[in-house]
PDB file of N, CA and C in Angstrom:
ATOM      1  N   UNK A   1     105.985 146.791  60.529  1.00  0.00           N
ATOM      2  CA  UNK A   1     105.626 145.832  59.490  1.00  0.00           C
ATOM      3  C   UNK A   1     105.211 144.513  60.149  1.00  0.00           C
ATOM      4  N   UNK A   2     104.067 143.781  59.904  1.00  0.00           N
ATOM      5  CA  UNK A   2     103.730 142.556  59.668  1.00  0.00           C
ATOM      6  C   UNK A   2     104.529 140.942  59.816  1.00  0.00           C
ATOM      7  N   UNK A   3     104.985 140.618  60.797  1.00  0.00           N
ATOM      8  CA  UNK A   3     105.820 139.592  60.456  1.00  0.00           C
ATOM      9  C   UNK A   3     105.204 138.255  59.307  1.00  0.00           C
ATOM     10  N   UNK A   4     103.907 138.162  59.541  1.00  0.00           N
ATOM     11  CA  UNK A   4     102.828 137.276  58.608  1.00  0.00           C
ATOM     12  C   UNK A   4     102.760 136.052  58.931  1.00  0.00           C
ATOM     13  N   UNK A   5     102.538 135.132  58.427  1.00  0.00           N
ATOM     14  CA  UNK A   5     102.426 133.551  58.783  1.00  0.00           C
ATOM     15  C   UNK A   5     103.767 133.120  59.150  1.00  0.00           C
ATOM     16  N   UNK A   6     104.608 133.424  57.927  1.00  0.00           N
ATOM     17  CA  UNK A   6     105.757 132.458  58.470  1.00  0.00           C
ATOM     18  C   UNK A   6     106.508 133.012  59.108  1.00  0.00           C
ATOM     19  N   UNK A   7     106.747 134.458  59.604  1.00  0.00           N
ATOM     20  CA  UNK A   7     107.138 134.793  60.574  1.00  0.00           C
ATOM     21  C   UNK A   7     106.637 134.241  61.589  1.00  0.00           C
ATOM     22  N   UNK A   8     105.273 134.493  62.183  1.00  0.00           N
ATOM     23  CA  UNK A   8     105.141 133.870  63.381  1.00  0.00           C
ATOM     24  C   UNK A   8     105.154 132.093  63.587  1.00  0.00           C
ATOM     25  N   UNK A   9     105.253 131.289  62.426  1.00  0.00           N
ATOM     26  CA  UNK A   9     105.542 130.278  62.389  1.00  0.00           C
ATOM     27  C   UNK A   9     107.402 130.179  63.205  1.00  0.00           C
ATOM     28  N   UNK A  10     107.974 130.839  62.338  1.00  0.00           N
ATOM     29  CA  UNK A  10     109.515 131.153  62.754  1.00  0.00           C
ATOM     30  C   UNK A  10     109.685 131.338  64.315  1.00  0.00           C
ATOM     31  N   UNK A  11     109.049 132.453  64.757  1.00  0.00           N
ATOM     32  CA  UNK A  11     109.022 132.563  66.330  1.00  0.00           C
ATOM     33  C   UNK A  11     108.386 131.557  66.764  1.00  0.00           C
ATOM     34  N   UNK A  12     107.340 130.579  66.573  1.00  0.00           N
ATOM     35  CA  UNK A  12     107.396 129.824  67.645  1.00  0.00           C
ATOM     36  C   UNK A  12     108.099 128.820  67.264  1.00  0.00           C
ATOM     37  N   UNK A  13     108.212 128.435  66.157  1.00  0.00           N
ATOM     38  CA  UNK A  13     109.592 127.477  66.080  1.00  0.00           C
ATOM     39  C   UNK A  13     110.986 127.567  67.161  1.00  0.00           C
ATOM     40  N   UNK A  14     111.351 128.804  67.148  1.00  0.00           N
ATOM     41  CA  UNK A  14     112.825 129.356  67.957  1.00  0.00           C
ATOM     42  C   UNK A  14     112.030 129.296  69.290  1.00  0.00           C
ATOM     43  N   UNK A  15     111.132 129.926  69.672  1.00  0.00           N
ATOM     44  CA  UNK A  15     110.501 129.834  71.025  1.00  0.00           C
ATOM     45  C   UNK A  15     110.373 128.189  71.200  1.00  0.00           C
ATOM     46  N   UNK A  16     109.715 127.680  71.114  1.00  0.00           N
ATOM     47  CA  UNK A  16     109.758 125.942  71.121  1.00  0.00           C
ATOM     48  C   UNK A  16     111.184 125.385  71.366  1.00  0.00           C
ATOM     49  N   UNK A  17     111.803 125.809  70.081  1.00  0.00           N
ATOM     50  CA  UNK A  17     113.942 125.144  70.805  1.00  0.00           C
ATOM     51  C   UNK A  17     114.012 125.542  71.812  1.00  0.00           C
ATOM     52  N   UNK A  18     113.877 126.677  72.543  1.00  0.00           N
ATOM     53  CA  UNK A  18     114.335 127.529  73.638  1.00  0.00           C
ATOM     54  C   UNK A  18     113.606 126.685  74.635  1.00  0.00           C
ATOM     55  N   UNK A  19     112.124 126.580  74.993  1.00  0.00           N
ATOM     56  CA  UNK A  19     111.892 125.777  75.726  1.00  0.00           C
ATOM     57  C   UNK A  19     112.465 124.231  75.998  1.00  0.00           C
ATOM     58  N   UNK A  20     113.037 123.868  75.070  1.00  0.00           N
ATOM     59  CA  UNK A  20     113.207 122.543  75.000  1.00  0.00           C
ATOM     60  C   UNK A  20     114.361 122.258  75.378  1.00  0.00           C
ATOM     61  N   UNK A  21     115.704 123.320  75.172  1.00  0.00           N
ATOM     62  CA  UNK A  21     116.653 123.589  75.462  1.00  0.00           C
ATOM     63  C   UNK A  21     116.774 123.875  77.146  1.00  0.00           C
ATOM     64  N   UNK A  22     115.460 124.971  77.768  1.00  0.00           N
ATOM     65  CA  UNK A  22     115.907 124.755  78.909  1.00  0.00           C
ATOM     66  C   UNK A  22     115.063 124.212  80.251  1.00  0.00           C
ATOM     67  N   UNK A  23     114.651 122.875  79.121  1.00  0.00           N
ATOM     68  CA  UNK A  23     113.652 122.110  80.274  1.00  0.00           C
ATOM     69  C   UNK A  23     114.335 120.878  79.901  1.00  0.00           C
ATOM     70  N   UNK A  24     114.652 119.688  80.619  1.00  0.00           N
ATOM     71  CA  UNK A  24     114.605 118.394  80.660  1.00  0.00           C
ATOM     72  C   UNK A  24     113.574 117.749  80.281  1.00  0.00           C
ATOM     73  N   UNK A  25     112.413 118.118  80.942  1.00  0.00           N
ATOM     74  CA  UNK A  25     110.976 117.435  80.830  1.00  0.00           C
ATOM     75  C   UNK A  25     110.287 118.746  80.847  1.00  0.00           C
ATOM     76  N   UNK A  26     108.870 118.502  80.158  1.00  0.00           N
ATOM     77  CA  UNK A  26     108.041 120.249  79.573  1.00  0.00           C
ATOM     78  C   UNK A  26     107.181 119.193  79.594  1.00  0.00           C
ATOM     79  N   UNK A  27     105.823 119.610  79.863  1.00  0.00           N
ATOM     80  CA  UNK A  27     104.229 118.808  79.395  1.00  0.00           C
ATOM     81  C   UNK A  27     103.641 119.726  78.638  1.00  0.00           C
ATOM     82  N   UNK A  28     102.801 118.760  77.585  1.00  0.00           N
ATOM     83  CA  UNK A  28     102.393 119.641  76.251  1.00  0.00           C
ATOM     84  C   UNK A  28     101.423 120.749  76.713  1.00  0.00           C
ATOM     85  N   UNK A  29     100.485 120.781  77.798  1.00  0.00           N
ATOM     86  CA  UNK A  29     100.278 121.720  78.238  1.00  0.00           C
ATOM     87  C   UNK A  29     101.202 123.347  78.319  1.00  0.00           C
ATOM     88  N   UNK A  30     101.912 123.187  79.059  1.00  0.00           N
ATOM     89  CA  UNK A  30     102.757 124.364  79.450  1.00  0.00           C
ATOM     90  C   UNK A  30     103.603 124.952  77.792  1.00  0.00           C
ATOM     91  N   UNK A  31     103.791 123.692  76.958  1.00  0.00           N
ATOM     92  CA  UNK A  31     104.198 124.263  75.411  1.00  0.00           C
ATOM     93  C   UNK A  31     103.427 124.505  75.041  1.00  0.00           C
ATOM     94  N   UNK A  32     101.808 124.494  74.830  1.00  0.00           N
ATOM     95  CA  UNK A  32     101.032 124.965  74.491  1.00  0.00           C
ATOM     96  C   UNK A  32     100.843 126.374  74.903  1.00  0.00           C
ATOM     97  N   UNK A  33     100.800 126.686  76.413  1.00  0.00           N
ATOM     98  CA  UNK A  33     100.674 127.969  77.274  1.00  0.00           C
ATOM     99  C   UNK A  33     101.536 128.859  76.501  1.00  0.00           C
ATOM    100  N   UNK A  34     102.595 128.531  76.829  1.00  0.00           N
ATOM    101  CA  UNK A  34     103.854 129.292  76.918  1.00  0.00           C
ATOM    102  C   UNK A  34     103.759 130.417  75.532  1.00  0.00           C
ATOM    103  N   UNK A  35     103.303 129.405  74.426  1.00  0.00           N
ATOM    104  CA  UNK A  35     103.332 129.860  73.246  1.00  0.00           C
ATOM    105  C   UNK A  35     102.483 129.934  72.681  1.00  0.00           C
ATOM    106  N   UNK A  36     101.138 129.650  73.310  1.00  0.00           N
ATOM    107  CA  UNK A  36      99.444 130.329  72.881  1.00  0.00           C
ATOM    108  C   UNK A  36      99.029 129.426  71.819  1.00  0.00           C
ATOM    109  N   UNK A  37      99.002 128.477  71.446  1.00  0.00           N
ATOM    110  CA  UNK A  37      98.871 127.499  70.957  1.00  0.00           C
ATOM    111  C   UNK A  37      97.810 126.042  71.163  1.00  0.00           C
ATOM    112  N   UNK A  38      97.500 125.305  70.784  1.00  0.00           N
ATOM    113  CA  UNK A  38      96.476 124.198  71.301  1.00  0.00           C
ATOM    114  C   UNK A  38      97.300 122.995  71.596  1.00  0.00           C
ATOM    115  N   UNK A  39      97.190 122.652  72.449  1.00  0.00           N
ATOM    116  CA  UNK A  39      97.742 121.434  72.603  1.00  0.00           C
ATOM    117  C   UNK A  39      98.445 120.610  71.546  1.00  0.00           C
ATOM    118  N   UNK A  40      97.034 120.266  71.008  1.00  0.00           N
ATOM    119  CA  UNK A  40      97.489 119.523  69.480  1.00  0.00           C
ATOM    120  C   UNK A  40      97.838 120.043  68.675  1.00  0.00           C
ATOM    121  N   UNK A  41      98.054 121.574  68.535  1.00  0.00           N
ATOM    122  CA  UNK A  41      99.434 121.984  67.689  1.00  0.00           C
ATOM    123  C   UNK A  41     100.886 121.955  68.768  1.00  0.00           C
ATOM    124  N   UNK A  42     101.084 121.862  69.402  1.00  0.00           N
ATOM    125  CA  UNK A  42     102.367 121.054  70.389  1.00  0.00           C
ATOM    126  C   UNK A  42     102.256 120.023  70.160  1.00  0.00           C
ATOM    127  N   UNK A  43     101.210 119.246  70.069  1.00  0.00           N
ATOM    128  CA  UNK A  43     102.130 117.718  69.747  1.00  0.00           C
ATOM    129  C   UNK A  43     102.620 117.401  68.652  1.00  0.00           C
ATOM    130  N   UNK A  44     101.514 118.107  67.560  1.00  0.00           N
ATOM    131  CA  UNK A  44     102.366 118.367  66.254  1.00  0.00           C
ATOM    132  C   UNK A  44     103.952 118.687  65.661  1.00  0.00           C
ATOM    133  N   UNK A  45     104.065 119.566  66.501  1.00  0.00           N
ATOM    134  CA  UNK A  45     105.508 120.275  66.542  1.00  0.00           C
ATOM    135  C   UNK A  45     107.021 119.474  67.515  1.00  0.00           C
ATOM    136  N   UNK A  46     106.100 118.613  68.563  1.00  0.00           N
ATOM    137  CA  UNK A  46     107.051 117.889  68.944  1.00  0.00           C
ATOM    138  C   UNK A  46     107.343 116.435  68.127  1.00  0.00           C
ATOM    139  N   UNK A  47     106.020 116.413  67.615  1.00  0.00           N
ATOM    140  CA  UNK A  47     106.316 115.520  66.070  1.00  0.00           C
ATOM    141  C   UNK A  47     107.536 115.197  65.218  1.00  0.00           C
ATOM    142  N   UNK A  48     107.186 116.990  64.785  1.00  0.00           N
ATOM    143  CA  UNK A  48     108.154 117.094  63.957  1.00  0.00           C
ATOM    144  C   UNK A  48     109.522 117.499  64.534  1.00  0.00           C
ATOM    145  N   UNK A  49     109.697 118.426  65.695  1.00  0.00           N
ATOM    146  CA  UNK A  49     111.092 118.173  66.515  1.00  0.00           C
ATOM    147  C   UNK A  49     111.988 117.459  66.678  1.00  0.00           C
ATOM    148  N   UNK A  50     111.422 116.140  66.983  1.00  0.00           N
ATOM    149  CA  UNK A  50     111.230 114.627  67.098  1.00  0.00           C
ATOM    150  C   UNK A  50     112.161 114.210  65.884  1.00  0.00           C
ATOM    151  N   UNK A  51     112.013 114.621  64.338  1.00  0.00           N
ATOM    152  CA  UNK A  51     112.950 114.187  63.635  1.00  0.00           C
ATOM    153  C   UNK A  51     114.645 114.489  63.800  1.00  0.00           C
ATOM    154  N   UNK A  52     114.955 115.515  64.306  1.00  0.00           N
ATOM    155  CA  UNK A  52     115.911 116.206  64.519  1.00  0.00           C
ATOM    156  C   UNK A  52     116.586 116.393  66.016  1.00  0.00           C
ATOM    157  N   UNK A  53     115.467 115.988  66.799  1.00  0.00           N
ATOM    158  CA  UNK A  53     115.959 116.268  68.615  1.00  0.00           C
ATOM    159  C   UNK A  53     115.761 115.028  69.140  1.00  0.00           C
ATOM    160  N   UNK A  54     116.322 114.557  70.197  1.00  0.00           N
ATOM    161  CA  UNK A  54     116.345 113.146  71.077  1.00  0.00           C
ATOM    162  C   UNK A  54     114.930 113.070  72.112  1.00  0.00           C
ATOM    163  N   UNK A  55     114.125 113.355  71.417  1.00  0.00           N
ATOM    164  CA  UNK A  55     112.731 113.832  72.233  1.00  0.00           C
ATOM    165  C   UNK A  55     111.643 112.412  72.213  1.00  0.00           C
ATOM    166  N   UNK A  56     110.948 112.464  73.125  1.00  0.00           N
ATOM    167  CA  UNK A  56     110.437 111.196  73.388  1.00  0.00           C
ATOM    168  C   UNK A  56     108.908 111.989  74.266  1.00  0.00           C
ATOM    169  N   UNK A  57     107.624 111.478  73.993  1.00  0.00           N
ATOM    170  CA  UNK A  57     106.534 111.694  74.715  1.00  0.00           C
ATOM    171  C   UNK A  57     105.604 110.757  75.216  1.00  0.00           C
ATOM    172  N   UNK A  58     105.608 111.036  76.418  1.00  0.00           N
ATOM    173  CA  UNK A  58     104.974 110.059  77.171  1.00  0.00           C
ATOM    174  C   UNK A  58     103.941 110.774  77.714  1.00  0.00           C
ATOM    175  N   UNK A  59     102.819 110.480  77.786  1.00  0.00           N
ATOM    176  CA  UNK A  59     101.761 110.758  78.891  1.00  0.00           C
ATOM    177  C   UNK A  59     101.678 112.031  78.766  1.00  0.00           C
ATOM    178  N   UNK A  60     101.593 112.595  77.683  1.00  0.00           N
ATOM    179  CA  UNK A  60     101.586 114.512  77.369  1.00  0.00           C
ATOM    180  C   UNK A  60     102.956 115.062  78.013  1.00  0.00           C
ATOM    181  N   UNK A  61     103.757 114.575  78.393  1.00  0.00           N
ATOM    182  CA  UNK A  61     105.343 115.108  78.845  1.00  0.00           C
ATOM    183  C   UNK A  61     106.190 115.021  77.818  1.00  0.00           C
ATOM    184  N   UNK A  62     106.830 115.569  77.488  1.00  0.00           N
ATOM    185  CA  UNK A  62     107.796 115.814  76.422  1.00  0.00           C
ATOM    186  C   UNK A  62     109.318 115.242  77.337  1.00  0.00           C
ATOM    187  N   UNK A  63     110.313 114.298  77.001  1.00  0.00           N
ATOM    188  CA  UNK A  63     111.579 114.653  77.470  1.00  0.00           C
ATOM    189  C   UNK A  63     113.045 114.483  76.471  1.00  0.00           C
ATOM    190  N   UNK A  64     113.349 115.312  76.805  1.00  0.00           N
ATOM    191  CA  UNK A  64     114.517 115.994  76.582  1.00  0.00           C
ATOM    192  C   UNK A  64     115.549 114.779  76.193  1.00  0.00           C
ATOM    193  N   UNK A  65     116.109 113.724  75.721  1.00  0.00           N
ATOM    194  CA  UNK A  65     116.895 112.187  75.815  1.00  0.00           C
ATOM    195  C   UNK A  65     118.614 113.103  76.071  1.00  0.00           C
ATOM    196  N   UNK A  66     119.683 112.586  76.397  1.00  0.00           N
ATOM    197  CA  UNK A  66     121.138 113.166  76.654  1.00  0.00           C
ATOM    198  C   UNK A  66     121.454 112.267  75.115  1.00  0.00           C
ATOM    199  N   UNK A  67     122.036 113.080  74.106  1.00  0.00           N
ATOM    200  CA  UNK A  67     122.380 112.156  73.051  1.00  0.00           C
ATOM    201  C   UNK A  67     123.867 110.916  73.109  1.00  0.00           C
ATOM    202  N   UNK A  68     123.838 109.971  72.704  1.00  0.00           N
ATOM    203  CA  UNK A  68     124.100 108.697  73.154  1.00  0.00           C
ATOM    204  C   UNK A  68     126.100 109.271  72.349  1.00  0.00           C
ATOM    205  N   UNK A  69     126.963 108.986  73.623  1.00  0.00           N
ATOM    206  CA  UNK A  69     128.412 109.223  73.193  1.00  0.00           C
ATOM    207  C   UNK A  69     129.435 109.493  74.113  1.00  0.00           C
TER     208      UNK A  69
END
C-alpha cells in the first residue's frame, strides 16, 4: 500500500529529528541530500523545527543549541 503525501511528509519529518538528533551542526545541503529534497524545502522545515527545537541557522548550517538549565 501507498504511504501518500502525508505519509511521506511523516517520514521525512522523523528522518529530519533523527538527523538533527545526531548531528550538532548539519548544512542545509546534506538535509537536503540525505532526504532528497531542495534545499529550500530544508530551510523550510528547519523553519518550522525552529518552533519546537533550540536550532539556529547560520550561513546554510543548521546548529543544534544545548537547552539552557
Amino acid at each position: 500500500m501507498k504511504a501518500g503525501h502525508r505519509g511521506r511528509m511523516r517520514d521525512h519529518a522523523v528522518a529530519l529529528h533523527k538527523l538533527l538528533m545526531e548531528h550538532r551542526r548539519i548544512s542545509l545541503a546534506r538535509i537536503a541530500e540525505e532526504l532528497g529534497v531542495s534545499q529550500l524545502t530544508a530551510r523550510r522545515w528547519i523553519d518550522s523545527f525552529s518552533c519546537t527545537m533550540p536550532l539556529r541557522l547560520e550561513k546554510g548550517v543548521v546548529f543544534i543549541e544545548k537547552p539552557r538549565g
